[in-house]
PDB file of N, CA and C in Angstrom:
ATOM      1  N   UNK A   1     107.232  94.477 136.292  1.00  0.00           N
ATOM      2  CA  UNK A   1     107.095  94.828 134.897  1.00  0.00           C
ATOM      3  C   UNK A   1     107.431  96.287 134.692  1.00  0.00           C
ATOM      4  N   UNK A   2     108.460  96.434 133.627  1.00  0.00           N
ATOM      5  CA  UNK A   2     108.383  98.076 133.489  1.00  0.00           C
ATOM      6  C   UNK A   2     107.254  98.729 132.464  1.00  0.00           C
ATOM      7  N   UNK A   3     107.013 100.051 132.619  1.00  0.00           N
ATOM      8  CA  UNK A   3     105.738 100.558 131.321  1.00  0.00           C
ATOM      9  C   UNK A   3     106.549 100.816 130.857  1.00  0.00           C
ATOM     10  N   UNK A   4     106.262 100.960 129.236  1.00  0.00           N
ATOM     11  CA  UNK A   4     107.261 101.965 128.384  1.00  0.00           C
ATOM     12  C   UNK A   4     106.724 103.125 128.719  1.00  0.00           C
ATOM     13  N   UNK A   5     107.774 103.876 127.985  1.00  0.00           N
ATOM     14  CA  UNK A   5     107.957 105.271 128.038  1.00  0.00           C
ATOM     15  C   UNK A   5     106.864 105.639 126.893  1.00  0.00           C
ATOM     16  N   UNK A   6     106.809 107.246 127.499  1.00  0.00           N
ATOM     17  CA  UNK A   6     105.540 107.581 126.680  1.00  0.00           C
ATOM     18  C   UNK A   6     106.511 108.167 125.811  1.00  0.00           C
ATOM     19  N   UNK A   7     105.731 108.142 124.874  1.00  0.00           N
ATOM     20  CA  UNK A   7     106.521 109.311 123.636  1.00  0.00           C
ATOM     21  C   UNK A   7     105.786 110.612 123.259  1.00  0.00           C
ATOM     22  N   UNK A   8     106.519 110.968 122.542  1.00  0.00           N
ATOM     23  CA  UNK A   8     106.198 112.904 121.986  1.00  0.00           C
ATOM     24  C   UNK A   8     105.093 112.221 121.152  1.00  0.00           C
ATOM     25  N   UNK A   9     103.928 113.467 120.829  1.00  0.00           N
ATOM     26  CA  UNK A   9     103.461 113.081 120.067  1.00  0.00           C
ATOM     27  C   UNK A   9     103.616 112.669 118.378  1.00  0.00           C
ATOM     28  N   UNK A  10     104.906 113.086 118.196  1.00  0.00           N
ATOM     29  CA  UNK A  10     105.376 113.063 116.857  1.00  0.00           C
ATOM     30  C   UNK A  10     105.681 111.458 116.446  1.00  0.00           C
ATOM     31  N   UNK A  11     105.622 111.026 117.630  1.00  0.00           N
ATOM     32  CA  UNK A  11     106.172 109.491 117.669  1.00  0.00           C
ATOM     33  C   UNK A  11     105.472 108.414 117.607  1.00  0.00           C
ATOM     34  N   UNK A  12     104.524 109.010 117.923  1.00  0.00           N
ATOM     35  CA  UNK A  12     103.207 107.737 118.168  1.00  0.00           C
ATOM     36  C   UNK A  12     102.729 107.248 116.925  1.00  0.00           C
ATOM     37  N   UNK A  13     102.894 105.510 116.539  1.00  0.00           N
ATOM     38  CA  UNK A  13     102.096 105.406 115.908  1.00  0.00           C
ATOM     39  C   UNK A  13     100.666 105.674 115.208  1.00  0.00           C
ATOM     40  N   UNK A  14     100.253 105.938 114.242  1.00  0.00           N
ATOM     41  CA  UNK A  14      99.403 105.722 113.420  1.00  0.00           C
ATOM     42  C   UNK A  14      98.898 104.266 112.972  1.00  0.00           C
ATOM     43  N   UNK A  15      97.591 104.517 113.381  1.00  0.00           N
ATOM     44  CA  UNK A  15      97.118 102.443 113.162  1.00  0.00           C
ATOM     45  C   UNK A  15      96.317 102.912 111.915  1.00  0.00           C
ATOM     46  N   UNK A  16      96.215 103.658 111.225  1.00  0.00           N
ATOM     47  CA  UNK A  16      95.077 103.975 110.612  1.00  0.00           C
ATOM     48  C   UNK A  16      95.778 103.583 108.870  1.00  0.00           C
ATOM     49  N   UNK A  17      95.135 102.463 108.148  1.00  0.00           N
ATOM     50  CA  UNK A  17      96.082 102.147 106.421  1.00  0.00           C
ATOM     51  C   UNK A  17      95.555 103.292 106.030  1.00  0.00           C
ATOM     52  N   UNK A  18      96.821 103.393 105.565  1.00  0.00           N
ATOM     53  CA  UNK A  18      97.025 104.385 104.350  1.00  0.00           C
ATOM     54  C   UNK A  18      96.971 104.157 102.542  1.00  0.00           C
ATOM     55  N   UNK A  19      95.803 104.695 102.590  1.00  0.00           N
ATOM     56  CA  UNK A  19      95.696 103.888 100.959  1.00  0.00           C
ATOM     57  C   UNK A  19      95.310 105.456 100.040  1.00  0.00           C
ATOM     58  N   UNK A  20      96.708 105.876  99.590  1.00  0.00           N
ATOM     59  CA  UNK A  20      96.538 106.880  99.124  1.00  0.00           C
ATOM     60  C   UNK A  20      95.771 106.718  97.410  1.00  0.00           C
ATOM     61  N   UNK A  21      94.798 107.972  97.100  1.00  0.00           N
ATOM     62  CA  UNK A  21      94.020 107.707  95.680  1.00  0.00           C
ATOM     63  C   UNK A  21      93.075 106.474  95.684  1.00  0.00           C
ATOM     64  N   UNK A  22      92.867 106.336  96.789  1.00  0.00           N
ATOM     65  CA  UNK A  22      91.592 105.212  96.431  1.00  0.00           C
ATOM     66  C   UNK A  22      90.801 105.288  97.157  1.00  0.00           C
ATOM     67  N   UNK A  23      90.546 106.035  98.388  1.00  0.00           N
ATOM     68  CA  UNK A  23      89.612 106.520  99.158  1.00  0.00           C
ATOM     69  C   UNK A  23      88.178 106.952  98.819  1.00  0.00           C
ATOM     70  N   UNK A  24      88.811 108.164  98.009  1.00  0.00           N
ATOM     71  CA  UNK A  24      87.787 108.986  96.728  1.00  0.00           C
ATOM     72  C   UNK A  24      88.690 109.503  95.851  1.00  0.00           C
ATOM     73  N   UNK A  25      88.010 110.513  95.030  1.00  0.00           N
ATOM     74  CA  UNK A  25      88.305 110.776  93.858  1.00  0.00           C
ATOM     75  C   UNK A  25      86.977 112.266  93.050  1.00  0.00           C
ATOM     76  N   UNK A  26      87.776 113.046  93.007  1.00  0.00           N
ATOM     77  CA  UNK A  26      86.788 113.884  92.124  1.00  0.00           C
ATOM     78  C   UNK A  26      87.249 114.522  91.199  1.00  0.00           C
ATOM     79  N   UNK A  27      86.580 114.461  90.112  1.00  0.00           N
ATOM     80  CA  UNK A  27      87.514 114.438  88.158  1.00  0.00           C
ATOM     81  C   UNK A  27      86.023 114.636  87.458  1.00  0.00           C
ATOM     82  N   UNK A  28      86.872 115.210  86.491  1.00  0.00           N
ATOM     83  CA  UNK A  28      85.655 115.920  85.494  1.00  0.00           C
ATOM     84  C   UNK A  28      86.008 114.724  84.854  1.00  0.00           C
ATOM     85  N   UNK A  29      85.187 114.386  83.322  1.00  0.00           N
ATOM     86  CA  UNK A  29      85.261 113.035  83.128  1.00  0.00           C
ATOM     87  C   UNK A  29      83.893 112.922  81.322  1.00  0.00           C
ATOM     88  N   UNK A  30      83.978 112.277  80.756  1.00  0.00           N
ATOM     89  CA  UNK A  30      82.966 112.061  80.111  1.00  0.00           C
ATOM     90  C   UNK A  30      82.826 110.637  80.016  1.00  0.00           C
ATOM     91  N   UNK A  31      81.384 110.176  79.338  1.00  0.00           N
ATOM     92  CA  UNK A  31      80.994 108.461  79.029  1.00  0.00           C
ATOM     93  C   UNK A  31      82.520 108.308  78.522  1.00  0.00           C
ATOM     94  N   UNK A  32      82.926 108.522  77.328  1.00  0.00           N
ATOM     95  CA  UNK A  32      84.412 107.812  76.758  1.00  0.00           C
ATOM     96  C   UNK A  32      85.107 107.696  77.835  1.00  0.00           C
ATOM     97  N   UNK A  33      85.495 108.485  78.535  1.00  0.00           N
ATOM     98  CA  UNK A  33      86.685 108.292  79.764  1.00  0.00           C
ATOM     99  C   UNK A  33      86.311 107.016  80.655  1.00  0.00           C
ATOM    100  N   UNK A  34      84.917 107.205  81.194  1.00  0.00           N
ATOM    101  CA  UNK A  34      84.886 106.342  81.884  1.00  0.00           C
ATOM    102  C   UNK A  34      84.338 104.504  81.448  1.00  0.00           C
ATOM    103  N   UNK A  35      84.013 104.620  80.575  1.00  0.00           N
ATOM    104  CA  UNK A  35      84.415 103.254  79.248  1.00  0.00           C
ATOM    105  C   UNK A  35      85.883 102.681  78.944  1.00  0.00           C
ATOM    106  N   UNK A  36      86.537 103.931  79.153  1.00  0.00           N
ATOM    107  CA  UNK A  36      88.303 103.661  78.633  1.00  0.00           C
ATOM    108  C   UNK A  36      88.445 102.978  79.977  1.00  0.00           C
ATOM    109  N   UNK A  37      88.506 103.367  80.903  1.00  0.00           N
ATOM    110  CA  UNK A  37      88.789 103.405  82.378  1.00  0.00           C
ATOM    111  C   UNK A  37      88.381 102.442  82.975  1.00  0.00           C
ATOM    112  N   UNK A  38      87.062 101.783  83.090  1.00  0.00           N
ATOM    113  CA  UNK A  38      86.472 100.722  83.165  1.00  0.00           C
ATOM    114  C   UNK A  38      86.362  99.468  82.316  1.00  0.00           C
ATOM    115  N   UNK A  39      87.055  99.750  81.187  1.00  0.00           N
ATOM    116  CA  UNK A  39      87.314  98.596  80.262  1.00  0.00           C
ATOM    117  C   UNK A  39      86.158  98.218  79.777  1.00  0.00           C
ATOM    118  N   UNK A  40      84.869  99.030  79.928  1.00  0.00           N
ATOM    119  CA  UNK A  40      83.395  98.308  79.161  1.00  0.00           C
ATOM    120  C   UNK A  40      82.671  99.204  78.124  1.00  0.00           C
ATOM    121  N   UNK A  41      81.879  98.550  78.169  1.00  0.00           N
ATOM    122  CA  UNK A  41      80.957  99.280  76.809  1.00  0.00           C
ATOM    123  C   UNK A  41      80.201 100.208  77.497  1.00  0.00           C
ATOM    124  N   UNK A  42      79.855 101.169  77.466  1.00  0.00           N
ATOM    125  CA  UNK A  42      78.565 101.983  78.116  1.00  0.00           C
ATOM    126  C   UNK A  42      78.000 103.194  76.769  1.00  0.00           C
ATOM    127  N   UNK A  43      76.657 102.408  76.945  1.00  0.00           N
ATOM    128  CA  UNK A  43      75.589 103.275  75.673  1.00  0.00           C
ATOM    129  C   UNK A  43      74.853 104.281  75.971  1.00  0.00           C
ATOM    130  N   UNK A  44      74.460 104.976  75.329  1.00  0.00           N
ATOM    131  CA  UNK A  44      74.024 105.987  75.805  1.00  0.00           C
ATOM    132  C   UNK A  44      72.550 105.679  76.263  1.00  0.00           C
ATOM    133  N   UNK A  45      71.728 104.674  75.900  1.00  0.00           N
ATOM    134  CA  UNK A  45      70.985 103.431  76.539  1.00  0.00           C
ATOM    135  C   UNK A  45      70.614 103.437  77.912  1.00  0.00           C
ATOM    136  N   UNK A  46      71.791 103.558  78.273  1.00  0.00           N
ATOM    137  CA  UNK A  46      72.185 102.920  79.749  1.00  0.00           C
ATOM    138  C   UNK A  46      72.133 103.943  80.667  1.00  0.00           C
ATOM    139  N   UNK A  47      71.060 103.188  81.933  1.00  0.00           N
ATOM    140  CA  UNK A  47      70.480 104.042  82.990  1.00  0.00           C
ATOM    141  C   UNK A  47      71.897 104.730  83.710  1.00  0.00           C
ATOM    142  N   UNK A  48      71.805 105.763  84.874  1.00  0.00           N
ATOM    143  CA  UNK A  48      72.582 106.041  85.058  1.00  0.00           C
ATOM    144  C   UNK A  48      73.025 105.411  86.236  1.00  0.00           C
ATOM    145  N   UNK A  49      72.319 105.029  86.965  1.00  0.00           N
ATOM    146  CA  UNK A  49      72.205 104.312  88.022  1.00  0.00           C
ATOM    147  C   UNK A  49      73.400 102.398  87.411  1.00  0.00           C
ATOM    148  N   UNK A  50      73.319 101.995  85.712  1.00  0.00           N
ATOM    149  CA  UNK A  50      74.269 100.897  85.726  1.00  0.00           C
ATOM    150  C   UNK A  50      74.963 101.355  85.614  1.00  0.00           C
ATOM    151  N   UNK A  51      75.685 102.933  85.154  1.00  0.00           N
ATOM    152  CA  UNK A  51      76.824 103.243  84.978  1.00  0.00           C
ATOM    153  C   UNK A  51      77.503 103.247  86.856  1.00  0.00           C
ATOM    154  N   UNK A  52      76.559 103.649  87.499  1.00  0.00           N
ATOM    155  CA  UNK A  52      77.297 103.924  88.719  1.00  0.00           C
ATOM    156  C   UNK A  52      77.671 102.360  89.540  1.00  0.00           C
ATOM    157  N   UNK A  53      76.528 101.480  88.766  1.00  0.00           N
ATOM    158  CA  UNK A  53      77.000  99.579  88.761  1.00  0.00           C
ATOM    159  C   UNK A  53      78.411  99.507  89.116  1.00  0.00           C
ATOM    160  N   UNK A  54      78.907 100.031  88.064  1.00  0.00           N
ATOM    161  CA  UNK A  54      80.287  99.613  87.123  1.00  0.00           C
ATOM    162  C   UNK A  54      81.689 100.277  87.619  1.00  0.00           C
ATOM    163  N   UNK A  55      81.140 101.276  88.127  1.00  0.00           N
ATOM    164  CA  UNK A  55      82.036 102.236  88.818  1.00  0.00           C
ATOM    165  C   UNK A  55      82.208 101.496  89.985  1.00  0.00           C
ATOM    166  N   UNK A  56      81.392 101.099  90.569  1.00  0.00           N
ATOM    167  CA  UNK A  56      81.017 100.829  92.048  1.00  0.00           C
ATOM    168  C   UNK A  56      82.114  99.704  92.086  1.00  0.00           C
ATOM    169  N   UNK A  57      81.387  98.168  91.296  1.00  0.00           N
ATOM    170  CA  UNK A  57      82.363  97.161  91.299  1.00  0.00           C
ATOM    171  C   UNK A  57      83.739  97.272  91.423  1.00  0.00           C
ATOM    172  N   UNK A  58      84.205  98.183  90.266  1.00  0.00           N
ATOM    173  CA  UNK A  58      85.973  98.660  89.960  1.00  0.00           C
ATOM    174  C   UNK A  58      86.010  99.311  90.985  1.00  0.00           C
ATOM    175  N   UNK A  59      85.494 100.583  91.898  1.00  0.00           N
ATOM    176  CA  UNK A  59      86.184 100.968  92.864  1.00  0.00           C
ATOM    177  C   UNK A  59      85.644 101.023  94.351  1.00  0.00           C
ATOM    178  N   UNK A  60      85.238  99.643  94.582  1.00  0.00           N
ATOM    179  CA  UNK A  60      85.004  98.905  95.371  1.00  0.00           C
ATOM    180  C   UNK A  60      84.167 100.077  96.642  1.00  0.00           C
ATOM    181  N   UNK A  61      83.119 100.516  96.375  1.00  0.00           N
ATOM    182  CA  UNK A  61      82.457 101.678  97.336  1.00  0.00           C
ATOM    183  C   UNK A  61      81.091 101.396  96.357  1.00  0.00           C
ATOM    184  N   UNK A  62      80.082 101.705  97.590  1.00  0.00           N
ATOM    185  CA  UNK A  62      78.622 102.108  97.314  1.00  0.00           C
ATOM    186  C   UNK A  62      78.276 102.930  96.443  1.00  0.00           C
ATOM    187  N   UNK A  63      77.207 102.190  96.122  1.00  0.00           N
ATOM    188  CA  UNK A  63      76.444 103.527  94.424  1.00  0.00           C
ATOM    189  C   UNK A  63      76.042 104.285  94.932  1.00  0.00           C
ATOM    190  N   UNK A  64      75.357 104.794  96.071  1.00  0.00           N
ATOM    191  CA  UNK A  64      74.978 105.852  97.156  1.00  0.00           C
ATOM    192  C   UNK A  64      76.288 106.426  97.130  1.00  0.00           C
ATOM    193  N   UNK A  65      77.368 106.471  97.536  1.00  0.00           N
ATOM    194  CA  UNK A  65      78.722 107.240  97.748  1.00  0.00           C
ATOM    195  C   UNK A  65      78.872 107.717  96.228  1.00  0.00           C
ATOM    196  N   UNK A  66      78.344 107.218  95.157  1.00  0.00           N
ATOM    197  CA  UNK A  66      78.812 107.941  93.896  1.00  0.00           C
ATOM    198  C   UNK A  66      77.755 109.141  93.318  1.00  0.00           C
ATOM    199  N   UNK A  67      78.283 110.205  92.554  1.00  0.00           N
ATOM    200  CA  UNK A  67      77.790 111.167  92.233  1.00  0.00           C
ATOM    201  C   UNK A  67      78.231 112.231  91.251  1.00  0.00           C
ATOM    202  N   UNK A  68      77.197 111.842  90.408  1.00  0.00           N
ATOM    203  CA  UNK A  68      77.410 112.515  89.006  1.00  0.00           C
ATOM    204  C   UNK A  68      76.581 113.664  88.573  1.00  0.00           C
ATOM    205  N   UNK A  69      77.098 114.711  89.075  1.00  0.00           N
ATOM    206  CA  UNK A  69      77.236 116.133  88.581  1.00  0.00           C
ATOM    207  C   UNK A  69      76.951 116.751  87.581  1.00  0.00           C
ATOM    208  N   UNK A  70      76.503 117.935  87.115  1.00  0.00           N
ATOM    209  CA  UNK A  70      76.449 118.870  85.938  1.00  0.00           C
ATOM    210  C   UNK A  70      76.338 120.333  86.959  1.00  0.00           C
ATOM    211  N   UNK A  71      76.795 120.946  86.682  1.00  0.00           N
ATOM    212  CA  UNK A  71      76.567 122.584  86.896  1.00  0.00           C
ATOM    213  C   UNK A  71      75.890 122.333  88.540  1.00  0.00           C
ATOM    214  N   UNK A  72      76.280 122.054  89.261  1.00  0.00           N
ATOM    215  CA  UNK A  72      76.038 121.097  90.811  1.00  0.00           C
ATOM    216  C   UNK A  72      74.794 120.658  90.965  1.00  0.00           C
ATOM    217  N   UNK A  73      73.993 120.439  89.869  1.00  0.00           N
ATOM    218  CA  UNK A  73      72.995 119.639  89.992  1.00  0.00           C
ATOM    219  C   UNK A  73      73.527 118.419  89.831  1.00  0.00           C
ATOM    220  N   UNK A  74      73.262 117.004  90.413  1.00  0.00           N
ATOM    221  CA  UNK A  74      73.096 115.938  90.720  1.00  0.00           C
ATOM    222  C   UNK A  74      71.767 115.321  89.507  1.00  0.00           C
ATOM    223  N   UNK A  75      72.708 114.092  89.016  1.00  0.00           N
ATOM    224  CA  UNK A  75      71.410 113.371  87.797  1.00  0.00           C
ATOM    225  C   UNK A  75      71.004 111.869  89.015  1.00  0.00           C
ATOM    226  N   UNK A  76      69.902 112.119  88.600  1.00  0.00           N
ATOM    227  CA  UNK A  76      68.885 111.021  88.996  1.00  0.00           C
ATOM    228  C   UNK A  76      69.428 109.452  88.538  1.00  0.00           C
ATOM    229  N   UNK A  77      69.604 108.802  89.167  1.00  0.00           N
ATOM    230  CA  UNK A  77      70.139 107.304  88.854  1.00  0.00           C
ATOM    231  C   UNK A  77      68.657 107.037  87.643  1.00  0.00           C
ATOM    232  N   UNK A  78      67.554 106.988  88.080  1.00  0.00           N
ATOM    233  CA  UNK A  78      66.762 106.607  87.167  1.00  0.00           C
ATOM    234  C   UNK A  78      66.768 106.900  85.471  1.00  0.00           C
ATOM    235  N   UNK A  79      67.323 107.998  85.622  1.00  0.00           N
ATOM    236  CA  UNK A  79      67.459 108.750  84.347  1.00  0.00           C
ATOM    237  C   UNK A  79      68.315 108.013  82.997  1.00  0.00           C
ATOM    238  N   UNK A  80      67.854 108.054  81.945  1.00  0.00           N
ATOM    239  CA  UNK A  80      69.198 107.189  80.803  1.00  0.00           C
ATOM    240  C   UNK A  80      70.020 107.865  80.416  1.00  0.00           C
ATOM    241  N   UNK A  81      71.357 107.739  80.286  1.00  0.00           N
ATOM    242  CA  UNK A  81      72.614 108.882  80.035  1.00  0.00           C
ATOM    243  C   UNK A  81      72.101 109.366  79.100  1.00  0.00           C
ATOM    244  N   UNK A  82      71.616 109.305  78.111  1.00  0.00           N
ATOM    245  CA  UNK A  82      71.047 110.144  76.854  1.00  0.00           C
ATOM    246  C   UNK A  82      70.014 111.058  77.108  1.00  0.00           C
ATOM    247  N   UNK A  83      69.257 111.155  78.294  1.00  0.00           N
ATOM    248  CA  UNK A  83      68.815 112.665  78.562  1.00  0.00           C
ATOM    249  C   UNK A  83      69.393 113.331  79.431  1.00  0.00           C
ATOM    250  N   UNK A  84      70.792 113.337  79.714  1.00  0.00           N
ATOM    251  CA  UNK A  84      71.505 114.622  80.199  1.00  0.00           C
ATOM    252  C   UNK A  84      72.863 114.343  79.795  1.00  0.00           C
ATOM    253  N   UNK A  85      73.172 113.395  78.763  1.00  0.00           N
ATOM    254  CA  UNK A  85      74.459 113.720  78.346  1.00  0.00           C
ATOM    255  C   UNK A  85      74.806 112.872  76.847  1.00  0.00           C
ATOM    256  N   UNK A  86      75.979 113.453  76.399  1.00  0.00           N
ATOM    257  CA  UNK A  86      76.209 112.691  75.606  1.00  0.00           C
ATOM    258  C   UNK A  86      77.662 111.871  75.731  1.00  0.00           C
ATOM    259  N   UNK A  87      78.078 111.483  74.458  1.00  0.00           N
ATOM    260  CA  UNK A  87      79.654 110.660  75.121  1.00  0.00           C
ATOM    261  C   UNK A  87      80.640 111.713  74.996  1.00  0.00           C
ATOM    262  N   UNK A  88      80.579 113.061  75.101  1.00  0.00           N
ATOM    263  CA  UNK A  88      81.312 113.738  75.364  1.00  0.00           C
ATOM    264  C   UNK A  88      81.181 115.398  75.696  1.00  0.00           C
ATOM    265  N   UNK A  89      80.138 115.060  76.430  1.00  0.00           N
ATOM    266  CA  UNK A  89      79.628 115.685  78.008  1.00  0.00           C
ATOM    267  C   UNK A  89      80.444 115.956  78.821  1.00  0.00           C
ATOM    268  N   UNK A  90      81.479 116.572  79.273  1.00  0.00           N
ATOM    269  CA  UNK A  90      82.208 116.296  80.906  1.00  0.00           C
ATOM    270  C   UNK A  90      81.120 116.993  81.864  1.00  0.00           C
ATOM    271  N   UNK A  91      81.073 116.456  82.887  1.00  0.00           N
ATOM    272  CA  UNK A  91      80.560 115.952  83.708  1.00  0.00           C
ATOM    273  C   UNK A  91      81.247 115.801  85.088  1.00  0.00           C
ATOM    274  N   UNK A  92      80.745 116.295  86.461  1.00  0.00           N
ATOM    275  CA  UNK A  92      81.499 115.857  87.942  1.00  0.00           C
ATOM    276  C   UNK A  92      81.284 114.886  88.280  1.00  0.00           C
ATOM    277  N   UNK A  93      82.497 113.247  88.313  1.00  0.00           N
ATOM    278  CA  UNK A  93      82.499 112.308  88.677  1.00  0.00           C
ATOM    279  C   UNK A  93      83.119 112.373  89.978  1.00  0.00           C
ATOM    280  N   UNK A  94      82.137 112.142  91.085  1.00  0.00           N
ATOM    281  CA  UNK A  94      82.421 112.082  92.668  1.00  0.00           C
ATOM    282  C   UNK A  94      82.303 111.017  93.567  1.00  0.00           C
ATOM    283  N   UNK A  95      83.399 109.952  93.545  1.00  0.00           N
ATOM    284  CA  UNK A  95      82.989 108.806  94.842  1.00  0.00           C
ATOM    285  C   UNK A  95      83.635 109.161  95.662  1.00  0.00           C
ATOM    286  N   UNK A  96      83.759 108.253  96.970  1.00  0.00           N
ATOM    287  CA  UNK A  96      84.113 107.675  97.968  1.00  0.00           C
ATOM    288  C   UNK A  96      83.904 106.672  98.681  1.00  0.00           C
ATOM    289  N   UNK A  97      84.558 106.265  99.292  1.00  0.00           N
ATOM    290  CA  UNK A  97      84.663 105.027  99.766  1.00  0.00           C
ATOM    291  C   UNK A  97      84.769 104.121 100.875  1.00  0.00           C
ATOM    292  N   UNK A  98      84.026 104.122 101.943  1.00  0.00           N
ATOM    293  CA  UNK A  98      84.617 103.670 103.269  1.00  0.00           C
ATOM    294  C   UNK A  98      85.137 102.381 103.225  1.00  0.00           C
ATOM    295  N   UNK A  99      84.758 101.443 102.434  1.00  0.00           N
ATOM    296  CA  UNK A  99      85.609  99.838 102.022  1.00  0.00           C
ATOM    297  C   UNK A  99      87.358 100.723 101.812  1.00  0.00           C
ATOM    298  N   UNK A 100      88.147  99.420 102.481  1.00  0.00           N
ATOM    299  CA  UNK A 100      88.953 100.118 102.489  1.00  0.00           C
ATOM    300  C   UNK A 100      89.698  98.794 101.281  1.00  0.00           C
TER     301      UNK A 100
END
């Protein structure tokens, strides 16, 4: 049997998919954007923890991996978007994703 030849390192495959923009993502953002974006209704009602529901489903990663920002404080999932924001708030929208 012969071995192959080794190659340069420039040559060597990569096994690793490449799934560019869907990994993560970090964007300033308000409720409207992410209603437009998600195609749903979101009230100001609504805990923050279902908004991160909704996110989660569409971009297929854990509500733990998501994180929503103000001035680098972090809001409490428990909390209802209407005590720290309104629908046009921007806001640091931060996931990621190990689902590939």
């Amino acid at each position: 049997l012969k071995q192959p030849a080794l190659c340069s390192s420039s040559f060597v495959m990569d096994r690793r998919l490449h799934l560019p923009n869907r990994r993560k993502a970090q964007k300033y953002v308000t409720i409207q954007d992410l209603a437009l974006e998600l195609h749903s209704t979101i009230t100001l009602a609504d805990t923050i923890e279902s908004v991160k529901l909704k996110i989660s489903s569409a971009k297929f990663c854990p509500v733990a991996n998501i994180h929503f920002t103000i001035s680098g404080k972090e809001l409490p999932n428990s909390a209802l978007v209407k005590d720290h924001l309104d629908m046009n708030t921007r806001f640091m929208l931060a996931w990621h994703s190990p689902i590939a």
